[in-house]
N, C-alpha and C. Protein backbone atom coordinates (compact mmCIF):
# COMPACT_ATOMS: atom_id res chain seq x y z
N UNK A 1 -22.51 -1.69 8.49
CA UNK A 1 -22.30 -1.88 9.91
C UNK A 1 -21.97 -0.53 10.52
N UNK A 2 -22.42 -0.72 11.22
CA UNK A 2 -22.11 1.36 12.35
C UNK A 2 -21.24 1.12 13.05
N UNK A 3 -20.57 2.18 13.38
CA UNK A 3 -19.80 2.19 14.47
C UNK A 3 -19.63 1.91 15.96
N UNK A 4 -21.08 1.58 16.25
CA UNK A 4 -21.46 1.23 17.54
C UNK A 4 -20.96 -0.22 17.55
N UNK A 5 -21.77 -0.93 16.83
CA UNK A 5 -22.03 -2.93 16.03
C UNK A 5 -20.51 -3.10 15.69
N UNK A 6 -19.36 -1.83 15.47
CA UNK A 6 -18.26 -2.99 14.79
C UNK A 6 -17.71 -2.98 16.19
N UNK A 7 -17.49 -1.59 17.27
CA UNK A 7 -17.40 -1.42 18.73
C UNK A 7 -17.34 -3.13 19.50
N UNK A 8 -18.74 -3.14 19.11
CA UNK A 8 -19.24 -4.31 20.14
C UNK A 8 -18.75 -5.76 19.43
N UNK A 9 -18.68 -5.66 18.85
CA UNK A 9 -18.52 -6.93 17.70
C UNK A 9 -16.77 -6.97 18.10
N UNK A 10 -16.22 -5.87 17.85
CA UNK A 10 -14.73 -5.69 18.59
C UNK A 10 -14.05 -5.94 19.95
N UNK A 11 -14.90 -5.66 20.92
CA UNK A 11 -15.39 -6.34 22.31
C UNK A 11 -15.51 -7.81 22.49
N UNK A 12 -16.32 -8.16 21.64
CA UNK A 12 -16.91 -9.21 21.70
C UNK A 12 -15.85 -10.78 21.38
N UNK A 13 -15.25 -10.22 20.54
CA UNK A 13 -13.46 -11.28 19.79
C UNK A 13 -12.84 -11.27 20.96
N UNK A 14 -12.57 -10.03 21.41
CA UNK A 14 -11.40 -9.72 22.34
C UNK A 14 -11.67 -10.82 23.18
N UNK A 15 -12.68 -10.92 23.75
CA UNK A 15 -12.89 -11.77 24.96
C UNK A 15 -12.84 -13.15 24.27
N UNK A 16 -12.85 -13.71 23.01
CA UNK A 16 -12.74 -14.90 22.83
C UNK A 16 -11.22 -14.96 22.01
N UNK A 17 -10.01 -15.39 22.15
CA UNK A 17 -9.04 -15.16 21.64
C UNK A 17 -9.24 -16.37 20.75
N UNK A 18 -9.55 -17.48 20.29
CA UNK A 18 -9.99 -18.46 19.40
C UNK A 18 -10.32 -18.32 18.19
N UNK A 19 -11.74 -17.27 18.65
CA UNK A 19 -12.81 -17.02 17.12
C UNK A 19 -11.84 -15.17 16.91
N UNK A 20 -11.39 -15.27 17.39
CA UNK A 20 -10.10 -13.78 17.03
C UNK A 20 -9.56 -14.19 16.37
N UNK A 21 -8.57 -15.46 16.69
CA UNK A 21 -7.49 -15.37 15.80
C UNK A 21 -8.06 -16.16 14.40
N UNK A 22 -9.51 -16.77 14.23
CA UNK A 22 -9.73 -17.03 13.20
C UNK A 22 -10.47 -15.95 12.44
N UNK A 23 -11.24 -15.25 13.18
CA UNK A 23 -11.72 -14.04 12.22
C UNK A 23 -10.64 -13.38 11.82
N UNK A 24 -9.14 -12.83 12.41
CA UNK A 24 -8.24 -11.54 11.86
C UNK A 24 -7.71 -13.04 10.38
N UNK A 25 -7.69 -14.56 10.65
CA UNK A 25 -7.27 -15.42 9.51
C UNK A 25 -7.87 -15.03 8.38
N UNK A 26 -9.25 -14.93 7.87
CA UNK A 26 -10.24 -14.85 6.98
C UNK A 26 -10.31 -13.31 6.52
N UNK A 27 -10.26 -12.52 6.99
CA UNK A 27 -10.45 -11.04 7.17
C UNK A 27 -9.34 -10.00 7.13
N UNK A 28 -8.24 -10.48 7.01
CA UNK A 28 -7.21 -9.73 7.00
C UNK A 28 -6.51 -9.33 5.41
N UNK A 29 -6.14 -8.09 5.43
CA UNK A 29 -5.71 -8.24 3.77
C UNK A 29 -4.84 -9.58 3.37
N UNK A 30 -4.55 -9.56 2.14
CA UNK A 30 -3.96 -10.32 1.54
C UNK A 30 -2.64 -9.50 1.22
N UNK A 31 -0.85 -10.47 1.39
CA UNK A 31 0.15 -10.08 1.60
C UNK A 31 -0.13 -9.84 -0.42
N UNK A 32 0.41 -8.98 -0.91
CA UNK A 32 0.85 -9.43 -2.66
C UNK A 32 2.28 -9.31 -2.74
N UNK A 33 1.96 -10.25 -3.97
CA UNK A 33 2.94 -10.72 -4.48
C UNK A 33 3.38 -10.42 -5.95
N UNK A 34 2.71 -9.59 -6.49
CA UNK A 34 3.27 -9.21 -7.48
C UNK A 34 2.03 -7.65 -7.74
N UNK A 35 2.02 -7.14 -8.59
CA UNK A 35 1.49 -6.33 -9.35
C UNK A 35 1.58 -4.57 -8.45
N UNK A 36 0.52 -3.61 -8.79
CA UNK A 36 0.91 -2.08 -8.19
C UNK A 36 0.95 -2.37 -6.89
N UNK A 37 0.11 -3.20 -6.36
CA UNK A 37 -0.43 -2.77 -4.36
C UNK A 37 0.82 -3.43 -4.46
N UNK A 38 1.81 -4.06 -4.59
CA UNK A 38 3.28 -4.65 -3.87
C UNK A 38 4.25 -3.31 -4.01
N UNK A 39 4.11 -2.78 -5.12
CA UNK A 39 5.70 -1.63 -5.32
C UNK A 39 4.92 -0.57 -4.57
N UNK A 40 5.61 0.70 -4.52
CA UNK A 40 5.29 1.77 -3.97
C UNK A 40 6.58 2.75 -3.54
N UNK A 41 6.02 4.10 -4.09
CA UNK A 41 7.61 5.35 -4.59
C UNK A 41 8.17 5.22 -3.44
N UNK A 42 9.41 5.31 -3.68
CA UNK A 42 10.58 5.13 -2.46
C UNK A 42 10.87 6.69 -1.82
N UNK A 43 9.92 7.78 -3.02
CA UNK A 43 10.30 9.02 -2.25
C UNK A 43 8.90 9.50 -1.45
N UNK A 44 7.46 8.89 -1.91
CA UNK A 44 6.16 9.68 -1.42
C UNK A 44 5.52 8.21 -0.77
N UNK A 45 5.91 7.29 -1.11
CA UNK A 45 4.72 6.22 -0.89
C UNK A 45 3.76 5.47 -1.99
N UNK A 46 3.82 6.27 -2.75
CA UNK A 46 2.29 5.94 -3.56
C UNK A 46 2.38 4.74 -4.54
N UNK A 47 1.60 4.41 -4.69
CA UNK A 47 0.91 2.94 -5.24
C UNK A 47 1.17 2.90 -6.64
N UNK A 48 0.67 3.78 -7.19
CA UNK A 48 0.61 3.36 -8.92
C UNK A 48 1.75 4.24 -9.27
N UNK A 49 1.55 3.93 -10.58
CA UNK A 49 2.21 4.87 -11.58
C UNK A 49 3.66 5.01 -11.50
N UNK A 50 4.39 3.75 -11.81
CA UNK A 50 5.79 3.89 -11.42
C UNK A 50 6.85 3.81 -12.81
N UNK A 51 8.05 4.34 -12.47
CA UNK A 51 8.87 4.43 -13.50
C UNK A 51 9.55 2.85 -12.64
N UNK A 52 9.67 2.08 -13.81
CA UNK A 52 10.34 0.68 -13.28
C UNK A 52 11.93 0.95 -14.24
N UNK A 53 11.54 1.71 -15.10
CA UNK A 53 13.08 1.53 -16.20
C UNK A 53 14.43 1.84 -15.26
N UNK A 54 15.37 1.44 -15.68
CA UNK A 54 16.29 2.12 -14.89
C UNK A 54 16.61 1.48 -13.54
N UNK A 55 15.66 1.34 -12.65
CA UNK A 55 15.71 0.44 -11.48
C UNK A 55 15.72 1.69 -10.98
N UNK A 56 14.67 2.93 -10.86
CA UNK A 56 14.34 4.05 -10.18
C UNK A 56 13.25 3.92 -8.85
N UNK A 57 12.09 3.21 -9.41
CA UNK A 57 11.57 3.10 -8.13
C UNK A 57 10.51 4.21 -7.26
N UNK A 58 10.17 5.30 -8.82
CA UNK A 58 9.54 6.19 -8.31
C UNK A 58 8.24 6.30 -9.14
N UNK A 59 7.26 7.18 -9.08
CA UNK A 59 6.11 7.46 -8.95
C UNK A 59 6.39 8.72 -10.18
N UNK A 60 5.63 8.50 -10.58
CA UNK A 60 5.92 9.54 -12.21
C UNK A 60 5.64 10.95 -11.53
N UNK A 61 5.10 11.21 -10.54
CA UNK A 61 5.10 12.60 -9.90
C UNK A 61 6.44 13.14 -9.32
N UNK A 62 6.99 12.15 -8.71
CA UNK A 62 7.94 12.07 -8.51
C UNK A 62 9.47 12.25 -8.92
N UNK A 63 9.38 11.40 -9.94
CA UNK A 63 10.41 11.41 -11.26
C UNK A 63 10.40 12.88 -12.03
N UNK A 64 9.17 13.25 -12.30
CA UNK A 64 8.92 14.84 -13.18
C UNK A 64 9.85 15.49 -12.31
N UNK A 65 9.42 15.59 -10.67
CA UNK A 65 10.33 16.50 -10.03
C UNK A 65 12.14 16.53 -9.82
N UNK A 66 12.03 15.35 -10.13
CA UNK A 66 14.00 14.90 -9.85
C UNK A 66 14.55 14.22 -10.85
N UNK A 67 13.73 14.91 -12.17
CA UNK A 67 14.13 14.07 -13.42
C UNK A 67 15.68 15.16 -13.95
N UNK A 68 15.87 16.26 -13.38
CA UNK A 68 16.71 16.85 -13.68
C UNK A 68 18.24 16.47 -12.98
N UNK A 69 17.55 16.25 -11.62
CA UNK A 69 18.97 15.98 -10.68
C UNK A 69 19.66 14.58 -10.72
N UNK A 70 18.73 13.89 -12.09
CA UNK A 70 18.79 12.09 -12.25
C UNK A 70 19.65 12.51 -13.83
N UNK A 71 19.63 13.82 -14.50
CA UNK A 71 20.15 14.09 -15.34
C UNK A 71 19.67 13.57 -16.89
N UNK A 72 18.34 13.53 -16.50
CA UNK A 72 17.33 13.21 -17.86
C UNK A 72 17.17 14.38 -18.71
N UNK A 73 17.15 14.51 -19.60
CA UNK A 73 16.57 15.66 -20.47
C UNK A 73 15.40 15.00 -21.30
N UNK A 74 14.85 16.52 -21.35
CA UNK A 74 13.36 16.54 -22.05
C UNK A 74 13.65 16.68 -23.16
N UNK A 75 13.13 16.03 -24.33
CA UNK A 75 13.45 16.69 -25.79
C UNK A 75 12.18 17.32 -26.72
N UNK A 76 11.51 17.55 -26.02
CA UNK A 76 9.97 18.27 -26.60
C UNK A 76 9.54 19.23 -25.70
């Protein structure tokens, strides 16, 4: 679909508030309820890759950087 067609197609709902509120019903993401798309780092945002141990809440990019000031040590 181009940008013109979603334009008009966007136009086109507006003026019918009915077949709107059933197209945004069908078409709208889905809320989750469990798995990566629900969590997300409490310091960057991001989606995957989380440290859950601990009840940290961060993003392993994340954690590398403030694994010192969390008072983790590396042993390798």
């Amino acid at each position: 679909m181009t940008t013109k067609d979603y334009l008009k197609a966007n136009k086109q709902l507006n003026n019918k508030p009915v077949i709107l509120k059933k197209y945004l019903k069908h078409n709208k993401p889905k809320t989750r309820t469990t798995g990566i798309g629900k969590r997300s780092c409490l310091r960057c945002g991001r989606k995957g890759a989380h440290i859950q141990q601990y009840r940290l809440g961060f993003c392993r990019q994340c954690f590398r950087e403030n694994a010192k000031k969390l008072e983790f040590k590396k042993y390798s």
